[in-house]
Structure formats: C-alpha cells, structure tokens
N, C-alpha and C. Protein backbone atom coordinates (compact mmCIF):
# COMPACT_ATOMS: atom_id res chain seq x y z
N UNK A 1 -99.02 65.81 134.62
CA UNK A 1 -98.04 66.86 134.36
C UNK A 1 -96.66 66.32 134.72
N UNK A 2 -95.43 66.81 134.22
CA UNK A 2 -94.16 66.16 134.30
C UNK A 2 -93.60 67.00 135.04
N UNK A 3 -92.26 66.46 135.71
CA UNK A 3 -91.90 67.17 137.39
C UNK A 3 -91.54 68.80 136.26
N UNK A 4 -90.85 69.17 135.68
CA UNK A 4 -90.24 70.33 135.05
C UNK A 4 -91.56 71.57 135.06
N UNK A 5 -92.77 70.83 134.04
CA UNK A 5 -93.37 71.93 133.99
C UNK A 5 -94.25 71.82 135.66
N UNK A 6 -94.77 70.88 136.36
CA UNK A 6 -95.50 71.08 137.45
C UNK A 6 -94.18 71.91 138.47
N UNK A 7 -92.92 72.17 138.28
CA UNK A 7 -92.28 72.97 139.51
C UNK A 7 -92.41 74.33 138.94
N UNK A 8 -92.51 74.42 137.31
CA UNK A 8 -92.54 76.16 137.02
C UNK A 8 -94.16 76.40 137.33
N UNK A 9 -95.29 75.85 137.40
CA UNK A 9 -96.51 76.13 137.84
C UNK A 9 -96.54 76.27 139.53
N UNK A 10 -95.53 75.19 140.38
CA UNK A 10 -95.36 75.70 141.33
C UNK A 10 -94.62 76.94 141.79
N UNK A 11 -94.10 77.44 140.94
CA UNK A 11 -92.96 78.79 141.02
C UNK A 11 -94.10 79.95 140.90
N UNK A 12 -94.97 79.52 139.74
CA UNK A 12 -95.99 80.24 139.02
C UNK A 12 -96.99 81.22 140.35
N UNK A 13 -97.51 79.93 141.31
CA UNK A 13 -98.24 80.39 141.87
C UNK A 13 -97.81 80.46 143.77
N UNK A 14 -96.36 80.19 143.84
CA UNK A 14 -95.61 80.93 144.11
C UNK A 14 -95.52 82.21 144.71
N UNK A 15 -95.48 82.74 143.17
CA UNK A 15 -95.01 84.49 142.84
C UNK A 15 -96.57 85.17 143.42
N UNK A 16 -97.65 84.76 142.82
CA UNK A 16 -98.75 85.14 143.10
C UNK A 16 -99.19 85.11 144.75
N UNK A 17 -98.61 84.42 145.34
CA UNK A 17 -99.32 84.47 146.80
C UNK A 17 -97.89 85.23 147.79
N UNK A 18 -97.11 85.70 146.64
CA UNK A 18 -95.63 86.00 147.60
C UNK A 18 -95.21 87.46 147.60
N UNK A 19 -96.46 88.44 147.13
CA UNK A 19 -96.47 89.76 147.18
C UNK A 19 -95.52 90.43 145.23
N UNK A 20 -95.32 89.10 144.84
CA UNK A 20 -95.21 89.37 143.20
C UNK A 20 -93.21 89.39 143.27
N UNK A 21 -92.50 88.84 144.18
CA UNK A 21 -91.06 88.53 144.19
C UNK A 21 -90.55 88.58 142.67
N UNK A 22 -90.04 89.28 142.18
CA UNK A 22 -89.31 89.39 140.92
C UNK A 22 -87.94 89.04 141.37
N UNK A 23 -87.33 88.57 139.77
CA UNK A 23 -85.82 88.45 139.50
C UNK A 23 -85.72 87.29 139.56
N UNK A 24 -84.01 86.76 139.90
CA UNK A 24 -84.22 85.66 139.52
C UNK A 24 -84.15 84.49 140.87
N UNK A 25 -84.36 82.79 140.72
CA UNK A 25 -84.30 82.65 141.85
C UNK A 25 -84.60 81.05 141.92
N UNK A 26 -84.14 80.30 142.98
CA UNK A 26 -83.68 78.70 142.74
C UNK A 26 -84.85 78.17 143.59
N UNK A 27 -85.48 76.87 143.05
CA UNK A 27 -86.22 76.01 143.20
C UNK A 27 -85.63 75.28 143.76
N UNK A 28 -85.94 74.13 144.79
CA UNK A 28 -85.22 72.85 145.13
C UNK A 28 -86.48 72.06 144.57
N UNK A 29 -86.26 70.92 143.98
CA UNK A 29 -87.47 70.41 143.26
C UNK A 29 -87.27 68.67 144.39
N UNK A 30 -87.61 68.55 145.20
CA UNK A 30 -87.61 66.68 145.78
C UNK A 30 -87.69 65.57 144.43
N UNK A 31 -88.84 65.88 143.82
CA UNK A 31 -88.91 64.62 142.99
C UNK A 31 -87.34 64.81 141.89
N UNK A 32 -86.77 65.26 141.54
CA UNK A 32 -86.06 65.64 141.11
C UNK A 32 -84.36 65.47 141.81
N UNK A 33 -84.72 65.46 142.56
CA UNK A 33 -83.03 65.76 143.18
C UNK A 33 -82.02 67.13 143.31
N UNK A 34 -82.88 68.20 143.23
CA UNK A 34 -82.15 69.24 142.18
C UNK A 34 -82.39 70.40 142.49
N UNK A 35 -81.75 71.50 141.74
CA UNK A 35 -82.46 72.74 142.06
C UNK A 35 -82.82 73.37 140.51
N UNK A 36 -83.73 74.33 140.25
CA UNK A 36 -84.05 74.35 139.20
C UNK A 36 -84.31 76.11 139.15
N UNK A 37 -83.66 76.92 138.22
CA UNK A 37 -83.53 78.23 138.13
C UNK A 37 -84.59 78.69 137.01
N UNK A 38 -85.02 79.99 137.89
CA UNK A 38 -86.24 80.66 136.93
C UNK A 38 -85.80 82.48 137.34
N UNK A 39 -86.83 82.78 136.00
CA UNK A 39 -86.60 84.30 136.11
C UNK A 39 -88.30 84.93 135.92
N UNK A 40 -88.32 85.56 137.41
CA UNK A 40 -89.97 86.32 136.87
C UNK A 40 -89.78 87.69 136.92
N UNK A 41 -90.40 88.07 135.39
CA UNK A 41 -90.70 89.68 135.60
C UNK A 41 -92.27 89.88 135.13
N UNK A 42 -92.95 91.08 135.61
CA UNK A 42 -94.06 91.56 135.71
C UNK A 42 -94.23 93.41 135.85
N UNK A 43 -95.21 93.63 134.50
CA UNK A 43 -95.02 95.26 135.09
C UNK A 43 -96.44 95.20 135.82
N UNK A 44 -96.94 94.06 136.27
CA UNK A 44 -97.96 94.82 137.22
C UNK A 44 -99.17 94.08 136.99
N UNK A 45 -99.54 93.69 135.97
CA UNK A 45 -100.70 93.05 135.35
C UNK A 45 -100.08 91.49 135.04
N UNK A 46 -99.22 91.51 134.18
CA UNK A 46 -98.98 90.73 132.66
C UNK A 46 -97.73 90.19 133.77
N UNK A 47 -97.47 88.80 133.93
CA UNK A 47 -96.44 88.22 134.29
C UNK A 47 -95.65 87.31 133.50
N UNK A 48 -94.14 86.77 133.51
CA UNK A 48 -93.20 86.05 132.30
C UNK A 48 -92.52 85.38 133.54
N UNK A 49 -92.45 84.30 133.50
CA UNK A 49 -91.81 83.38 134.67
C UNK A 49 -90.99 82.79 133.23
N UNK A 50 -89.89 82.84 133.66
CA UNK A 50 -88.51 82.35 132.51
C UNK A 50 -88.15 81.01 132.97
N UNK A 51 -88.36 79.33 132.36
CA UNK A 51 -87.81 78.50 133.06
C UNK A 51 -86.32 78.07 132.39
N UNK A 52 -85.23 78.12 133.19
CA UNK A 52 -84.11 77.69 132.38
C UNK A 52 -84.17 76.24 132.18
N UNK A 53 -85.18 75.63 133.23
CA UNK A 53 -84.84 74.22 132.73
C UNK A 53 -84.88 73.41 131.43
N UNK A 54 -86.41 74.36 131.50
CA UNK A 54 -87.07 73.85 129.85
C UNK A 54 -86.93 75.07 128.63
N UNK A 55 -85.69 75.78 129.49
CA UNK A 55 -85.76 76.81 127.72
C UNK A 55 -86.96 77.59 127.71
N UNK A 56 -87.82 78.05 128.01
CA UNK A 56 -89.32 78.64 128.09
C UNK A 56 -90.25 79.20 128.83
N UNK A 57 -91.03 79.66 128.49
CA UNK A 57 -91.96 80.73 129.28
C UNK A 57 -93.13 80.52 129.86
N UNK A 58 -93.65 80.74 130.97
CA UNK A 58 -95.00 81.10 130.99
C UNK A 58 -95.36 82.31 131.32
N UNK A 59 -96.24 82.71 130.27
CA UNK A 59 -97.11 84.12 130.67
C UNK A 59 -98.61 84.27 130.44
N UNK A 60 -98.79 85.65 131.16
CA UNK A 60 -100.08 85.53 131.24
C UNK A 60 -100.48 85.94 132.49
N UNK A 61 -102.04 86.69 132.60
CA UNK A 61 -102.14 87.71 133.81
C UNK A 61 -103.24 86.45 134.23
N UNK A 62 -103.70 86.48 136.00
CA UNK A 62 -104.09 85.76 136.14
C UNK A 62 -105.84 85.50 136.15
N UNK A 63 -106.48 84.93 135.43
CA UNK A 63 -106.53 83.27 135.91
C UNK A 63 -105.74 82.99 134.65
N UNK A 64 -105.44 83.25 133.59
CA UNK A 64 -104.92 82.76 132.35
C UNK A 64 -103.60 82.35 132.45
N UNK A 65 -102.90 81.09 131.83
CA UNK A 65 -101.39 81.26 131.38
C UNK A 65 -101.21 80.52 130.56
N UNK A 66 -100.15 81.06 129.92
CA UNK A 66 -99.57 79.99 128.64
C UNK A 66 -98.80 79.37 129.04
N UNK A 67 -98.20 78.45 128.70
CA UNK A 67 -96.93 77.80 129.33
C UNK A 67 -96.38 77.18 127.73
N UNK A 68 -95.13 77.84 127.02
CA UNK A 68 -94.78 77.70 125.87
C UNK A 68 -93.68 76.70 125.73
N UNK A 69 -93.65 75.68 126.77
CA UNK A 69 -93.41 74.44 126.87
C UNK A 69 -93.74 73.52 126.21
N UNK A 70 -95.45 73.67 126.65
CA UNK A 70 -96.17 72.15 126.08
C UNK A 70 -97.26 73.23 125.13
N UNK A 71 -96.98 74.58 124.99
CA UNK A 71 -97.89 75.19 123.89
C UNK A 71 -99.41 74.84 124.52
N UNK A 72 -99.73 75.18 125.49
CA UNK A 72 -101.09 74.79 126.25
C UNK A 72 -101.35 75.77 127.29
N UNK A 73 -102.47 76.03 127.40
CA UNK A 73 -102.64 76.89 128.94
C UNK A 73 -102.84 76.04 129.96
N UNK A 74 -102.96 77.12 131.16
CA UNK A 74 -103.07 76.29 132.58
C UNK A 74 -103.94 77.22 133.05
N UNK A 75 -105.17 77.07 133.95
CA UNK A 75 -105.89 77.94 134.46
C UNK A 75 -105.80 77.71 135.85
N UNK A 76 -105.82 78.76 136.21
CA UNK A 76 -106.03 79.01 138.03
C UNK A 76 -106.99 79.38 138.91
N UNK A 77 -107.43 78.63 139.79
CA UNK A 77 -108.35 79.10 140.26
C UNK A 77 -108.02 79.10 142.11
N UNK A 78 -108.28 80.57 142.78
CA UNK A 78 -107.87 80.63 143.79
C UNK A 78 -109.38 79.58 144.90
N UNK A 79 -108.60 78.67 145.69
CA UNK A 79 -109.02 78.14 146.66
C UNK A 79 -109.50 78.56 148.29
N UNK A 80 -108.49 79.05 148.55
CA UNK A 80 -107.88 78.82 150.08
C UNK A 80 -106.70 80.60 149.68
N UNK A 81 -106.70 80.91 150.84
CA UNK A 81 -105.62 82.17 151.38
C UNK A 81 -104.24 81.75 150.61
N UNK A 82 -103.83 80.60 150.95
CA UNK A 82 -102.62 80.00 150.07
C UNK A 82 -102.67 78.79 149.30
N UNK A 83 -103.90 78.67 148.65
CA UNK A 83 -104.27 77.59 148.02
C UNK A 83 -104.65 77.70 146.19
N UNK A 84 -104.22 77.31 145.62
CA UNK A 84 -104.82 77.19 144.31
C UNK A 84 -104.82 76.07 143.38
N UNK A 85 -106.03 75.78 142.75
CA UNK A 85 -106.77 74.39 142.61
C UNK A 85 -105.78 74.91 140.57
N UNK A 86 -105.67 74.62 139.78
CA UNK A 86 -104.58 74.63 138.63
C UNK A 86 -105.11 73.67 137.46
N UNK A 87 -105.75 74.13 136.23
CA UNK A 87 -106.20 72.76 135.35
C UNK A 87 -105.06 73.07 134.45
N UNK A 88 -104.60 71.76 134.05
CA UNK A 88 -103.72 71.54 133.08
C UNK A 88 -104.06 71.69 131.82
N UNK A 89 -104.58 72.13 130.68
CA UNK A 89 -105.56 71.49 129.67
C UNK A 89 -104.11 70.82 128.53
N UNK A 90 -103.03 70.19 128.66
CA UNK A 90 -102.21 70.11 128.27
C UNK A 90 -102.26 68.02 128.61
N UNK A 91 -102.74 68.38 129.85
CA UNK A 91 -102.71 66.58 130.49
C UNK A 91 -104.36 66.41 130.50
N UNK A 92 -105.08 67.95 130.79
CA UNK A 92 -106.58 67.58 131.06
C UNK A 92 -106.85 67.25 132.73
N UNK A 93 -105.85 67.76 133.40
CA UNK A 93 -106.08 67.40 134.41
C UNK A 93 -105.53 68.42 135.28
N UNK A 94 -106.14 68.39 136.87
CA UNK A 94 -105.56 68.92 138.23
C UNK A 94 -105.01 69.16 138.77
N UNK A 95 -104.23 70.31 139.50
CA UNK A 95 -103.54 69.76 140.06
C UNK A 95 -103.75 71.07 141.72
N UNK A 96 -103.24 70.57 142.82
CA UNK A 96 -103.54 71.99 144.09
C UNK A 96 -102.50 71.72 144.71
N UNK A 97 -101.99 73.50 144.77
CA UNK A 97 -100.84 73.95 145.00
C UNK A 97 -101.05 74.52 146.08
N UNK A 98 -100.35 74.45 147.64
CA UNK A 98 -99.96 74.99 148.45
C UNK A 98 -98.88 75.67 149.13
N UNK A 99 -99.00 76.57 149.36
CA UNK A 99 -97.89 77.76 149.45
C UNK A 99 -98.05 78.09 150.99
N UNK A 100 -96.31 77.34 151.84
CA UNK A 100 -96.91 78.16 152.82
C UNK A 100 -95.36 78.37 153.43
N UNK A 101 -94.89 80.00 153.51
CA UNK A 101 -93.51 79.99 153.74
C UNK A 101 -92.77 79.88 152.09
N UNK A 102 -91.66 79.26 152.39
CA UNK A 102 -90.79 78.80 151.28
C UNK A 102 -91.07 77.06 151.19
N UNK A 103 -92.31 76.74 151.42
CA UNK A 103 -92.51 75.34 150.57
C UNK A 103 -93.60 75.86 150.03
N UNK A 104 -93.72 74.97 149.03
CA UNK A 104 -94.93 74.18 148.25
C UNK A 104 -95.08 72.98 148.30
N UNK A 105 -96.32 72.51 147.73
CA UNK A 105 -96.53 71.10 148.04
C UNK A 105 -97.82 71.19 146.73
N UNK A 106 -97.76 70.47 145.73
CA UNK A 106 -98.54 70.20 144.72
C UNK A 106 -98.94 68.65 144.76
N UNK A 107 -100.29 68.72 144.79
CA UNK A 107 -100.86 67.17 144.71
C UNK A 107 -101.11 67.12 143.05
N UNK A 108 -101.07 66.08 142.36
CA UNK A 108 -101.36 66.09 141.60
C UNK A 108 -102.16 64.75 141.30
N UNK A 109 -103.92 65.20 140.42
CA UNK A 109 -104.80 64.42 140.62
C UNK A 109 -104.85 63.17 139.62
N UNK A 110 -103.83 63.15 138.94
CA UNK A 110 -103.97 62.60 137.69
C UNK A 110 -102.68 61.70 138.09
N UNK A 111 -102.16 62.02 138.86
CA UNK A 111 -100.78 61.01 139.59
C UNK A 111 -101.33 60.53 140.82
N UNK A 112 -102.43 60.98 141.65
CA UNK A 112 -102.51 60.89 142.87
C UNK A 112 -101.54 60.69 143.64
N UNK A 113 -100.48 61.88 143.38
CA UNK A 113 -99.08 61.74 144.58
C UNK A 113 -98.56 63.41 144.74
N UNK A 114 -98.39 63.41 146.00
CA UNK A 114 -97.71 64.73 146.13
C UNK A 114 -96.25 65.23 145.83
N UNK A 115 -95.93 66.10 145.22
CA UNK A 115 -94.43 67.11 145.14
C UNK A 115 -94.17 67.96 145.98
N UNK A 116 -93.10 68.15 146.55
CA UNK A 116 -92.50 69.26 146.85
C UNK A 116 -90.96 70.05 146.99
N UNK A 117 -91.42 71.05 147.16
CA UNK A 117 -90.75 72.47 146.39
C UNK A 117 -90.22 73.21 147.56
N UNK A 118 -88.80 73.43 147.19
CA UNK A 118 -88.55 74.55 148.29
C UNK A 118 -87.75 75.52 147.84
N UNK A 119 -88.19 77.08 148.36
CA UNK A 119 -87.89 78.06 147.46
C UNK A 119 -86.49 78.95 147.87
N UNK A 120 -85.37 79.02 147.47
CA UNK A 120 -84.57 79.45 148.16
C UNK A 120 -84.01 81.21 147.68
C-alpha cells in the first residue's frame, strides 16, 4: 500500500476506535514529512472519510470499504481493543493498525516496515 492511501486507512480506523470523531481534521504522516487533511462524516451506520490528499473517498459501514482511490475495497477485521488486522485487496495484502491515544502505528506486511501517524 502507498504512504497516501495507508494514512487515510489509518484515519479510517482511527475514527472507528475514537467514539466516531467527525469533521474535519490533520494527520501528521512520518513517512511523509507532512500533514495530511481529511473530512469524516457518518449518520451512524454508513461512514465517508474525504481525503484531500488524493482527491477521494472512502466509504462504507464496517467490515466493508471502498476506497475510490485505487477503486478497490479494504476489509477490516477487529483484533485487539485498539487493534485492527486491514486486507488490502488492491495490493492483496495486510496490513495492522494500532490506535492508541493520538498515534497510530501501521505495520505493513507486504513492506515489512512500520508507519506512523499522529492525529492532531
């Protein structure tokens, strides 16, 4: 997965372990150098995480999402209290996201190297 869409999957699941935080709101991305702006809204079910980086969306209630980036889903599967294991079917591959506070930390299995994310 490439740093852009693996930080909106980290934003993604994020929102899900963060009591559902709407509006809008800045990423610090490490591999990147940067900060990276998104917009999530949700009426409750059905979630739209807006990435400005890449122009595009992901939606989709969970375990499902689209990500209209790479036109591919991503599935989720909860792990751990703040853990979720993430298949790409876009790369075909893994990736586990940890959420704890305002970091993340995504390993990714197909890079065997970790990212991280800090949410401001």
């Amino acid at each position: 997965m490439d740093n852009p869409q693996r930080a909106a999957v980290a934003v993604l699941c994020n929102y899900l372990l963060d009591n559902g935080q709407k509006g809008s709101l800045s990423v610090y991305d490490y591999a990147q150098q940067r900060h990276l702006q998104f917009m999530i809204m949700s009426n409750g079910k059905d979630v739209v995480i807006h990435d400005y980086d890449r122009s595009c969306d992901i939606t989709g209630r969970f375990p499902s999402y689209y990500d209209y980036g790479v036109s591919r889903y991503i599935n989720l599967t909860k792990i751990g209290s703040n853990v979720y294991n993430v298949f790409d079917y876009n790369q075909g591959s893994y990736l586990m996201v940890t959420v704890k506070g305002k970091s993340i930390t995504v390993f990714d299995y197909q890079k065997s190297q970790y990212y991280n994310y800090s949410m401001n």
